[in-house]
N, C-alpha and C. Protein backbone atom coordinates (compact mmCIF):
# COMPACT_ATOMS: atom_id res chain seq x y z
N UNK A 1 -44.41 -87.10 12.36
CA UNK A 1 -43.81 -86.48 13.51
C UNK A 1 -43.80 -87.50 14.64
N UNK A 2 -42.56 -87.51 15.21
CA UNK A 2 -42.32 -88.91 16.44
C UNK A 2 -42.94 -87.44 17.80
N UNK A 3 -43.40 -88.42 18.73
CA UNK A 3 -43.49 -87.82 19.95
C UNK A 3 -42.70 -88.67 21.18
N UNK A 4 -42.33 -88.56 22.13
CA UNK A 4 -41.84 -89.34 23.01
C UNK A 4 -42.81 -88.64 24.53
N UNK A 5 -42.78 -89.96 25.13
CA UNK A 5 -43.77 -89.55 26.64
C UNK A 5 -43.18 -90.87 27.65
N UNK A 6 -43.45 -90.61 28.93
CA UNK A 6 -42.67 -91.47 29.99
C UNK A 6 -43.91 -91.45 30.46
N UNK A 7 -44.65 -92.59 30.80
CA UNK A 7 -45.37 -93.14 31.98
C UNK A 7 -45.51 -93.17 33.10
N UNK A 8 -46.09 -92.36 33.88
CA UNK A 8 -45.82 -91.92 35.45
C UNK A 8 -47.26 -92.80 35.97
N UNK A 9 -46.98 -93.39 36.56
CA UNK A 9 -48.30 -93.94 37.63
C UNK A 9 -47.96 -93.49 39.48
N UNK A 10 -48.94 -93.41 40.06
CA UNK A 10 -49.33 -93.51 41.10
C UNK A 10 -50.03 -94.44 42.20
N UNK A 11 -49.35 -95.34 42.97
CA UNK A 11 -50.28 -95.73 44.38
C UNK A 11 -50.10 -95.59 45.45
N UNK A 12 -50.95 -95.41 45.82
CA UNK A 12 -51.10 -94.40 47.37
C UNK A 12 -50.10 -93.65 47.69
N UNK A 13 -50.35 -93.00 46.70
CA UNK A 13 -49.47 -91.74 46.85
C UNK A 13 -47.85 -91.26 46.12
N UNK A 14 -47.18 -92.92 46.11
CA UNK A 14 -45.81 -92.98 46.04
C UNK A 14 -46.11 -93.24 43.99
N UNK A 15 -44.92 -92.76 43.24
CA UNK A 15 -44.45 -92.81 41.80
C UNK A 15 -44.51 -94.10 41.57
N UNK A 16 -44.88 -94.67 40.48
CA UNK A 16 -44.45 -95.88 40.37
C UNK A 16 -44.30 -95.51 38.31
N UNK A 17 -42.73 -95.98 38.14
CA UNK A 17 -42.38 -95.55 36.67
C UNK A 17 -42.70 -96.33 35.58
N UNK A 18 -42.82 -96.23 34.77
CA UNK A 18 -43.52 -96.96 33.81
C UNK A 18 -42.25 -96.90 32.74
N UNK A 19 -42.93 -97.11 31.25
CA UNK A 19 -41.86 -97.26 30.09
C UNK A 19 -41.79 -95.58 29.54
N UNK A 20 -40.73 -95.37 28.83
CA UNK A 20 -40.57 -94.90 27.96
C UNK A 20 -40.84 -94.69 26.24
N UNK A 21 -42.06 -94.18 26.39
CA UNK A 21 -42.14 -94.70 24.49
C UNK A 21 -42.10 -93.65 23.39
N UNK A 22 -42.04 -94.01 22.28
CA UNK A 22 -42.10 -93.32 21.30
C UNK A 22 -43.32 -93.64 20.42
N UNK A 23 -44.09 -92.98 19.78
CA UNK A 23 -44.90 -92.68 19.04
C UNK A 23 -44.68 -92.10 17.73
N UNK A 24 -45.85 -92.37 16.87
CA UNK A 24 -45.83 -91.90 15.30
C UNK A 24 -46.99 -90.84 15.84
N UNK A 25 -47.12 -89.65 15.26
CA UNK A 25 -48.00 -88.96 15.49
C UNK A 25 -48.83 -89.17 14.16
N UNK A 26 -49.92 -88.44 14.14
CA UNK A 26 -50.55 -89.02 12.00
C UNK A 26 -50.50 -88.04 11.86
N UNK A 27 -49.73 -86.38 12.15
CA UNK A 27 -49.70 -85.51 11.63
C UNK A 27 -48.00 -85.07 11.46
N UNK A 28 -47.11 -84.04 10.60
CA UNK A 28 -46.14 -83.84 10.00
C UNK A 28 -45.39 -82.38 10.59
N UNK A 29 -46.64 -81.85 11.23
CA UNK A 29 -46.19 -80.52 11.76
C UNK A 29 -46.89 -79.66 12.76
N UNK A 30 -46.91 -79.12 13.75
CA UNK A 30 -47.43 -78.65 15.23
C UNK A 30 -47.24 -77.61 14.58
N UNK A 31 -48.25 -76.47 14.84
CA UNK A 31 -48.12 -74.82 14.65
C UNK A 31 -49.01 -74.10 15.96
N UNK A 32 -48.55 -73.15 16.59
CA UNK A 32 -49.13 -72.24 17.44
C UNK A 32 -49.90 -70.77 16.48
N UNK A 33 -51.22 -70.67 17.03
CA UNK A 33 -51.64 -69.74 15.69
C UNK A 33 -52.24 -68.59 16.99
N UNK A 34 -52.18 -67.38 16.39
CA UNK A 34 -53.36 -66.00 17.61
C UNK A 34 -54.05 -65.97 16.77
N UNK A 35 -55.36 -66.32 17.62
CA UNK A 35 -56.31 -65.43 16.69
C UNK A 35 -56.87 -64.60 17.74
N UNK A 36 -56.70 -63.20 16.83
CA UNK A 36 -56.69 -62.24 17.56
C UNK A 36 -57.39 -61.17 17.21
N UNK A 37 -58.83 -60.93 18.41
CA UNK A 37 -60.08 -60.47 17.96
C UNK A 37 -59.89 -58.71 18.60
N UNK A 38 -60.44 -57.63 17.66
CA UNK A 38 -60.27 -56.60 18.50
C UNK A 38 -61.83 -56.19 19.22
N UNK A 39 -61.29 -56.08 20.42
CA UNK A 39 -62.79 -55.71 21.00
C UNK A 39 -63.80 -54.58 20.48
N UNK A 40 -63.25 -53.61 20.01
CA UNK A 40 -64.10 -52.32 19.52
C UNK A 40 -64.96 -53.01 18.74
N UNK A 41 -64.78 -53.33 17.50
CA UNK A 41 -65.64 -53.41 16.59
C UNK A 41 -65.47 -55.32 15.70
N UNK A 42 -64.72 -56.25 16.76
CA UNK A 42 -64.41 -57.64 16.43
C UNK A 42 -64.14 -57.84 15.22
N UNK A 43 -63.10 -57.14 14.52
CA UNK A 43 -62.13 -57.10 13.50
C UNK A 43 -61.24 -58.36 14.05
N UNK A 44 -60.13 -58.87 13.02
CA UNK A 44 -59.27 -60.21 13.00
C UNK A 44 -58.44 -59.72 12.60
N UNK A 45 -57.27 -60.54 13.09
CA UNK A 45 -55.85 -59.43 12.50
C UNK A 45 -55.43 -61.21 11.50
N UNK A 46 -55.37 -60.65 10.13
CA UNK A 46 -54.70 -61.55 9.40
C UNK A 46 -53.76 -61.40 8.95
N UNK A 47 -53.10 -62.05 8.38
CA UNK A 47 -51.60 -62.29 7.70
C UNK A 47 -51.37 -62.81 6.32
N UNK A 48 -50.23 -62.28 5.53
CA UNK A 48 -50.31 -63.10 4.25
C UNK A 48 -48.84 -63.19 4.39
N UNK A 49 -48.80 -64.19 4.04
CA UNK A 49 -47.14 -64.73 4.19
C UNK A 49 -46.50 -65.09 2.68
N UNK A 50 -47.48 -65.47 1.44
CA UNK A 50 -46.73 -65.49 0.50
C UNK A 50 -47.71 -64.96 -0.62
N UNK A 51 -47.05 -64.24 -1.65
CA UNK A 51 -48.05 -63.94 -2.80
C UNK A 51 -49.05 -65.16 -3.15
N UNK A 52 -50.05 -65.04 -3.73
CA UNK A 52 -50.90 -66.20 -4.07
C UNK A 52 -51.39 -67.08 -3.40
N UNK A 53 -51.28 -66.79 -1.94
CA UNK A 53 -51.99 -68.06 -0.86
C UNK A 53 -52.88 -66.43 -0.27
N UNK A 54 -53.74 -67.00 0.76
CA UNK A 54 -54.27 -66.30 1.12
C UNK A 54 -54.28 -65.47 2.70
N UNK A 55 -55.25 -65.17 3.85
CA UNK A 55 -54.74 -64.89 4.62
C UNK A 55 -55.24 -65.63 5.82
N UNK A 56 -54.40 -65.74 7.06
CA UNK A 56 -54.09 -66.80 7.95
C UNK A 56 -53.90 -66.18 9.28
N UNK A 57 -54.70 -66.07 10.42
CA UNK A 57 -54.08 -65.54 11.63
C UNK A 57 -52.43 -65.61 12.01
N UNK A 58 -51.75 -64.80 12.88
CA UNK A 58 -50.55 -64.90 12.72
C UNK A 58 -50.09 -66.13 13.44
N UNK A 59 -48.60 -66.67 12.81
CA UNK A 59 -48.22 -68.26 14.13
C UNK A 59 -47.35 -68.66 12.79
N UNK A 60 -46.70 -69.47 13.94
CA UNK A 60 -46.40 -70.67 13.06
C UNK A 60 -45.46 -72.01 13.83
N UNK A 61 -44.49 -72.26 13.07
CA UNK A 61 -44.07 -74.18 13.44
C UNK A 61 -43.62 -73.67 15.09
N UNK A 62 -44.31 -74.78 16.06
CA UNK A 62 -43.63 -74.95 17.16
C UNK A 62 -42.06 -75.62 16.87
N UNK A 63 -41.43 -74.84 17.71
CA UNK A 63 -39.45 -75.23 17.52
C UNK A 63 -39.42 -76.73 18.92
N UNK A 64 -38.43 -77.26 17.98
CA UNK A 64 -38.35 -78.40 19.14
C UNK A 64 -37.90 -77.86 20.58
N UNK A 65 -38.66 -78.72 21.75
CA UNK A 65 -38.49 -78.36 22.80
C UNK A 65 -39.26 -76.73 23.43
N UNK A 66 -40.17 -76.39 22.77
CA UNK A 66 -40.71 -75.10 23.25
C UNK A 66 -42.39 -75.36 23.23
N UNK A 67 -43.11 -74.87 24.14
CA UNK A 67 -44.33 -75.09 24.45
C UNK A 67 -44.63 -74.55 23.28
N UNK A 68 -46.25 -74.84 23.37
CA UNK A 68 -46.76 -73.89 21.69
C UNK A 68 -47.47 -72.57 22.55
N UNK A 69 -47.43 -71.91 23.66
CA UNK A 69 -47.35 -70.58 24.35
C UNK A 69 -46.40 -69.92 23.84
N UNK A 70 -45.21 -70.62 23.67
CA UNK A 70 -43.96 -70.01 24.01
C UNK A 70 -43.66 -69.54 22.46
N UNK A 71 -44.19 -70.66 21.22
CA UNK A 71 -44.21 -70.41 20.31
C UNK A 71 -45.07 -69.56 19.98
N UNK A 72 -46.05 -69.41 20.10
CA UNK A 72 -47.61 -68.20 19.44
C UNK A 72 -46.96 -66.80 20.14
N UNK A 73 -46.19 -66.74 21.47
CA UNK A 73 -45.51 -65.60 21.99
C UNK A 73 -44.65 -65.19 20.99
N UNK A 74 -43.40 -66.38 20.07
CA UNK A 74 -42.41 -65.87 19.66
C UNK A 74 -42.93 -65.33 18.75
N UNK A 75 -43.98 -66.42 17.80
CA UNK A 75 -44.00 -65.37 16.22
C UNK A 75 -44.86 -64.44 16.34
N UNK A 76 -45.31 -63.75 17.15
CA UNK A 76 -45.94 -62.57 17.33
C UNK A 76 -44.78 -61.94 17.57
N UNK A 77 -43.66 -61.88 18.20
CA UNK A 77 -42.57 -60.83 18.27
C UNK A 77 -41.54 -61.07 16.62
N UNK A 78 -41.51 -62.28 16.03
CA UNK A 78 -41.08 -62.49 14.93
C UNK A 78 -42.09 -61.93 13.83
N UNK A 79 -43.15 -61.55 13.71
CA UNK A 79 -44.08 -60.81 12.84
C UNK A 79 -44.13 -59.18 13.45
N UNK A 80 -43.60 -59.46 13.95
CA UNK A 80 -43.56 -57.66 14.66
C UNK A 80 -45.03 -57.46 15.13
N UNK A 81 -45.92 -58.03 15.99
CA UNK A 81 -46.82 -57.58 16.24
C UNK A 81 -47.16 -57.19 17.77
N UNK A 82 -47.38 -55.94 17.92
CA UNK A 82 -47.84 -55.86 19.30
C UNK A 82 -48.63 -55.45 20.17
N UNK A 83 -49.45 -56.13 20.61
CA UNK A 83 -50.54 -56.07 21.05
C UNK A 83 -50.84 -54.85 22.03
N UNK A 84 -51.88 -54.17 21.77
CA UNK A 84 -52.31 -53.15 22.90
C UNK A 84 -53.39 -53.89 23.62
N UNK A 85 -53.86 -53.29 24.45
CA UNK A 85 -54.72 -53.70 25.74
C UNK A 85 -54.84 -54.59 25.63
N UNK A 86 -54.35 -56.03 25.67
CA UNK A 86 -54.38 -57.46 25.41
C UNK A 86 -55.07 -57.91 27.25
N UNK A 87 -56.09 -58.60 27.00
CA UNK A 87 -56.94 -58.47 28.72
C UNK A 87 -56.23 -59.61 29.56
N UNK A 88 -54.85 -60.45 28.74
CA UNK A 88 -54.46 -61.36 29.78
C UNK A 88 -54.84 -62.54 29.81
N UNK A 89 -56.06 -62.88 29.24
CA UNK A 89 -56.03 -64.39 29.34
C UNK A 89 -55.81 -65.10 28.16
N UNK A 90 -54.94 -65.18 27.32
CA UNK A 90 -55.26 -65.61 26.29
C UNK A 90 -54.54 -67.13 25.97
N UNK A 91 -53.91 -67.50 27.17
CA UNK A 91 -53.31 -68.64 27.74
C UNK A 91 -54.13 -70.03 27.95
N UNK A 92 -55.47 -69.09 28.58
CA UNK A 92 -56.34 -69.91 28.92
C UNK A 92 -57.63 -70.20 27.94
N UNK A 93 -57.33 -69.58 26.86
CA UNK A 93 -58.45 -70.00 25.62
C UNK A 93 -57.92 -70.73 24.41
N UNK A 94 -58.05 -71.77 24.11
CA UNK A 94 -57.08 -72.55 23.36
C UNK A 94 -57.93 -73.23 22.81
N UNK A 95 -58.08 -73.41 21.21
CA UNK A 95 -58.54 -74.54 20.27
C UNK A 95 -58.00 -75.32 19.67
N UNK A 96 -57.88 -76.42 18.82
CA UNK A 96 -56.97 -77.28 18.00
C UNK A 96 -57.46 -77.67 17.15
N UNK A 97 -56.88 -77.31 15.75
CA UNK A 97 -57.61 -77.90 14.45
C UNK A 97 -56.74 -78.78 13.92
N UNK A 98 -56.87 -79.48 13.06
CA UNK A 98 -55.96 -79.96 12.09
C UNK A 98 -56.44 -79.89 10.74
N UNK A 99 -55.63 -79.67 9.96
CA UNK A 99 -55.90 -78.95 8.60
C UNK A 99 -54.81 -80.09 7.52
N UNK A 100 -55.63 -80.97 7.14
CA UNK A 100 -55.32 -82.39 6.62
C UNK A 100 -54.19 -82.14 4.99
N UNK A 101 -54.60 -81.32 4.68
CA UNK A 101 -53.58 -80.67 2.76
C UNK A 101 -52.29 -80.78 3.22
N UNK A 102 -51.80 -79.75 5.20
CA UNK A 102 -50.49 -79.86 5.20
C UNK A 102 -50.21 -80.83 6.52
N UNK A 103 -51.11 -82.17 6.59
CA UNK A 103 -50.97 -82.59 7.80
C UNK A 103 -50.89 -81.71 8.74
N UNK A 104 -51.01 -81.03 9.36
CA UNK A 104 -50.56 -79.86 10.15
C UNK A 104 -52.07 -79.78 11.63
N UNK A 105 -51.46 -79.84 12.72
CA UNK A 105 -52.28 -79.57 13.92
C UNK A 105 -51.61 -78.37 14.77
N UNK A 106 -53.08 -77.68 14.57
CA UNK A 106 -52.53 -76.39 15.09
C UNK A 106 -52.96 -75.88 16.28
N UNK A 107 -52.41 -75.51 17.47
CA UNK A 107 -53.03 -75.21 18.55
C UNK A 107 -53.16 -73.36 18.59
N UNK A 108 -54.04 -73.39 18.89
CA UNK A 108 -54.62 -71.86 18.85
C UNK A 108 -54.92 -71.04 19.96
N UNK A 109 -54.41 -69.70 20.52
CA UNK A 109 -54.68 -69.12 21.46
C UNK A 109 -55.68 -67.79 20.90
N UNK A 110 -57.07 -67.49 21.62
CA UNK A 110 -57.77 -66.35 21.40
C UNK A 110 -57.17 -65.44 22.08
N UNK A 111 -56.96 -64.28 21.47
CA UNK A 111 -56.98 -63.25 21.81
C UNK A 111 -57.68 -62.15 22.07
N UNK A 112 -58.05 -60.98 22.91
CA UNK A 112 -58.72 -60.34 22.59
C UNK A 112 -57.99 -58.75 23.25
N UNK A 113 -58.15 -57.68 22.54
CA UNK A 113 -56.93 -56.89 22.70
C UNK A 113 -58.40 -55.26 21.95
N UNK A 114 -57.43 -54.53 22.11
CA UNK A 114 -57.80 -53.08 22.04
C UNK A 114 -57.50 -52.75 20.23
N UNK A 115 -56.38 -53.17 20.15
CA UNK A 115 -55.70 -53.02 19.00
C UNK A 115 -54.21 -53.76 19.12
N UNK A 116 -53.61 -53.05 17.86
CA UNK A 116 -52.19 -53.99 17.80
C UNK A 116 -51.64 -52.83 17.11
N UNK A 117 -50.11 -52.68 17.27
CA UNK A 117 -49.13 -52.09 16.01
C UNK A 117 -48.31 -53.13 15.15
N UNK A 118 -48.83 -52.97 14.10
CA UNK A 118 -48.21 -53.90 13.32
C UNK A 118 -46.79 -53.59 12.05
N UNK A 119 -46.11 -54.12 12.49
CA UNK A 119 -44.77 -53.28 12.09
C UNK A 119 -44.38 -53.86 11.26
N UNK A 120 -42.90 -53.61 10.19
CA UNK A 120 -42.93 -54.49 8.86
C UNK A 120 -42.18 -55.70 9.58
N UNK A 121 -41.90 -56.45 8.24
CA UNK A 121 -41.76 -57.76 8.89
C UNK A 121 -41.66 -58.70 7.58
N UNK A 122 -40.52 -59.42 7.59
CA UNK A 122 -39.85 -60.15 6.53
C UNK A 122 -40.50 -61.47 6.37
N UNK A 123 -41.28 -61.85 7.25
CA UNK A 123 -42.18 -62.81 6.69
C UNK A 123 -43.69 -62.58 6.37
N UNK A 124 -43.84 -61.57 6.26
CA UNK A 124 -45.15 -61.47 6.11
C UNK A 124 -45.08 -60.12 4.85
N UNK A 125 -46.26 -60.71 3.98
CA UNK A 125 -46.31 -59.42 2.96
C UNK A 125 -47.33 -58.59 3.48
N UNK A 126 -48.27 -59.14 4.16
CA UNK A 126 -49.30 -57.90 4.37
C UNK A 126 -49.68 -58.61 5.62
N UNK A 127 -50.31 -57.23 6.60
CA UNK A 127 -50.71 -58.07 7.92
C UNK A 127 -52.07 -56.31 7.86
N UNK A 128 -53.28 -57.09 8.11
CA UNK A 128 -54.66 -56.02 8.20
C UNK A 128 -55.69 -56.75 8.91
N UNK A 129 -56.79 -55.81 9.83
CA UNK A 129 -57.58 -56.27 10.23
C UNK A 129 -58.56 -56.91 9.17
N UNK A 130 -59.53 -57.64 9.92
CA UNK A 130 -60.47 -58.31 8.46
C UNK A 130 -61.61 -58.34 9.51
N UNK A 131 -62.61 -57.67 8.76
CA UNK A 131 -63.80 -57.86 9.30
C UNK A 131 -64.91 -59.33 8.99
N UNK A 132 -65.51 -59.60 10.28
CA UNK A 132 -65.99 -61.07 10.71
C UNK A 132 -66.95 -61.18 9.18
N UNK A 133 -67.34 -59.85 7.80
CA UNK A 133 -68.17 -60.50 7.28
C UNK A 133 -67.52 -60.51 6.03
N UNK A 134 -65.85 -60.59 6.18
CA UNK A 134 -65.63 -60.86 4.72
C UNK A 134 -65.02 -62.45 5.25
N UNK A 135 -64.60 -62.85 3.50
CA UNK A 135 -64.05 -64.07 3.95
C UNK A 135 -62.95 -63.87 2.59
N UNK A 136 -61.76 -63.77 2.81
CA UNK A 136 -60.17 -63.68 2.59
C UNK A 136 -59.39 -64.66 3.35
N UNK A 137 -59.73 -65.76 4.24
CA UNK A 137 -59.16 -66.59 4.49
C UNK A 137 -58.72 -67.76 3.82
N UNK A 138 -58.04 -68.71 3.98
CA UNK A 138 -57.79 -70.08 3.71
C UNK A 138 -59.42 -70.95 3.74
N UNK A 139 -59.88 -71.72 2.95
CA UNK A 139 -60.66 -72.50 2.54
C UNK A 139 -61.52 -72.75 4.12
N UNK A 140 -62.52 -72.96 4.54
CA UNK A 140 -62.95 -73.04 5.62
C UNK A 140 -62.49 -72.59 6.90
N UNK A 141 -61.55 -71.65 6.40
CA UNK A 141 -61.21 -71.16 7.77
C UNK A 141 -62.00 -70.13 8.21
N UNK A 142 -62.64 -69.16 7.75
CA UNK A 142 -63.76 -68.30 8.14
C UNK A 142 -64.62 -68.72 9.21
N UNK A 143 -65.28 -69.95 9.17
CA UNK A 143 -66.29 -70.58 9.56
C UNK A 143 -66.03 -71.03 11.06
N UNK A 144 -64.45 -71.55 10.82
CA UNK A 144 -63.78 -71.99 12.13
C UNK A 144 -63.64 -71.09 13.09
N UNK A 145 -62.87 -69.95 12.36
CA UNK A 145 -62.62 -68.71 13.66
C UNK A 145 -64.02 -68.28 14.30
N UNK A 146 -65.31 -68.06 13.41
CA UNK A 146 -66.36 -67.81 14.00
C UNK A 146 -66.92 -68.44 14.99
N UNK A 147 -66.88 -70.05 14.51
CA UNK A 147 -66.98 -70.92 15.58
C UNK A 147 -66.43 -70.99 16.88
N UNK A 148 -64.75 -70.57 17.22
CA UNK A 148 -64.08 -70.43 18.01
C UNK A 148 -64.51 -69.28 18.68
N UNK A 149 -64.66 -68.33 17.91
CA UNK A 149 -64.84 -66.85 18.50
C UNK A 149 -66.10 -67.14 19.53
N UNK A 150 -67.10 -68.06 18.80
CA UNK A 150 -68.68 -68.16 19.45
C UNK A 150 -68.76 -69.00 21.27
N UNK A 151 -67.32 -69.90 20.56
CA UNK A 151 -67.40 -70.37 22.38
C UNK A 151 -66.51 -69.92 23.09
N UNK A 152 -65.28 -69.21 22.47
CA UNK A 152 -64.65 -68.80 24.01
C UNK A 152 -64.78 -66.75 23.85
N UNK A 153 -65.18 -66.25 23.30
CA UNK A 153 -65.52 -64.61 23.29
C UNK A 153 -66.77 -64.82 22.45
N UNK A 154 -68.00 -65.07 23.12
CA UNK A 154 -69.39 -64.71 22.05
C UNK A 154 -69.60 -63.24 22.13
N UNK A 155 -69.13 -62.61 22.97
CA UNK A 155 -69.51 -60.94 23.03
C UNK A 155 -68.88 -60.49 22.28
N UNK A 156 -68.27 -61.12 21.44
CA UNK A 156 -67.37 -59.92 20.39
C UNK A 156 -67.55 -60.84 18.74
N UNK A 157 -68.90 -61.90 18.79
CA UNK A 157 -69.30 -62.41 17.28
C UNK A 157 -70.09 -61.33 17.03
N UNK A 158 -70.10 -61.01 15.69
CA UNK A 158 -70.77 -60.30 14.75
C UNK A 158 -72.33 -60.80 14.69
N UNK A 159 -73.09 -60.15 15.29
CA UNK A 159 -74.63 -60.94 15.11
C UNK A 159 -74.61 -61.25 13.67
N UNK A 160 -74.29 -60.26 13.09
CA UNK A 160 -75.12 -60.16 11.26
C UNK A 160 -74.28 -61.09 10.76
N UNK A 161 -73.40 -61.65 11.32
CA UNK A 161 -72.33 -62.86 10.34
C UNK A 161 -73.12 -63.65 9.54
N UNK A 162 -73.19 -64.21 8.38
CA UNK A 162 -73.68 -65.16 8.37
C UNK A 162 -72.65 -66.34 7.99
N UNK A 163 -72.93 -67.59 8.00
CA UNK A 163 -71.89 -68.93 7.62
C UNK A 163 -72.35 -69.42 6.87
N UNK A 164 -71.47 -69.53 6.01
CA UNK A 164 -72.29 -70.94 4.69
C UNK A 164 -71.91 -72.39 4.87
């Protein structure tokens, strides 16, 4: 994946412009992911998108030219999902993994919400809460969301979790 960025400097005060460059990124694909915790009882809303893979918070490829907000907003309205009592900040809680099998760096917004209606939806075969002590996720991903969950919502980790 190429990135492009312009060089802005500053002295005393006034712009001073720099180059224009382009970059190789070492990853192949940007994804916006929710993970999205329900406060009652800190259930996870997962997703299965194809027979025989497993399940995955909802998200997916940032589109060229769109923030990855703008993206984790869309495919939540492209998965039909919609959030009830969602408390508003979920802008401001953000993790980033990269998950090396599909090159893939994914930026992640927490959520934390009342519930959701989850409606059908042509990319997804099944979409259900999952409780913090099963593990139905993708290969170490269990471990991660817990981790995430632990620093930006610890009031809603499962004491009894355990991690292997």
């Amino acid at each position: 994946m190429k990135a492009e960025y312009k060089e802005i400097w500053f002295l005393d005060g006034k712009e001073i412009k720099g180059d224009q460059k382009t970059i190789q990124l070492p990853f192949g694909r940007a994804s916006a992911r929710a993970l999205i915790v329900r406060r009652g009882d800190g259930a996870i809303l997962g997703t299965l998108h194809h027979k025989g893979g497993q399940l995955a918070p909802p998200g997916g490829a940032i589109d060229d030219g769109e923030s990855s907000a703008e993206a984790v907003a869309r495919e939540l309205q492209e998965e039909n999902i919609q959030l009830v009592g969602e408390s508003g900040d979920w802008e401001s809680r953000i993790a980033v993994s990269y998950y090396g099998g599909y090159k893939e760096l994914s930026i992640w917004y927490i959520f934390d919400v009342e519930d959701a209606v989850i409606g059908e939806c042509d990319e997804n075969i099944l979409s259900r809460w999952v409780g913090q002590d099963e593990d139905v996720w993708y290969p170490s991903m269990r471990e991660w969301i817990i981790l995430t969950l632990g620093q930006h919502l610890p009031e809603l980790v499962q004491k009894t979790v355990v991690v292997h």
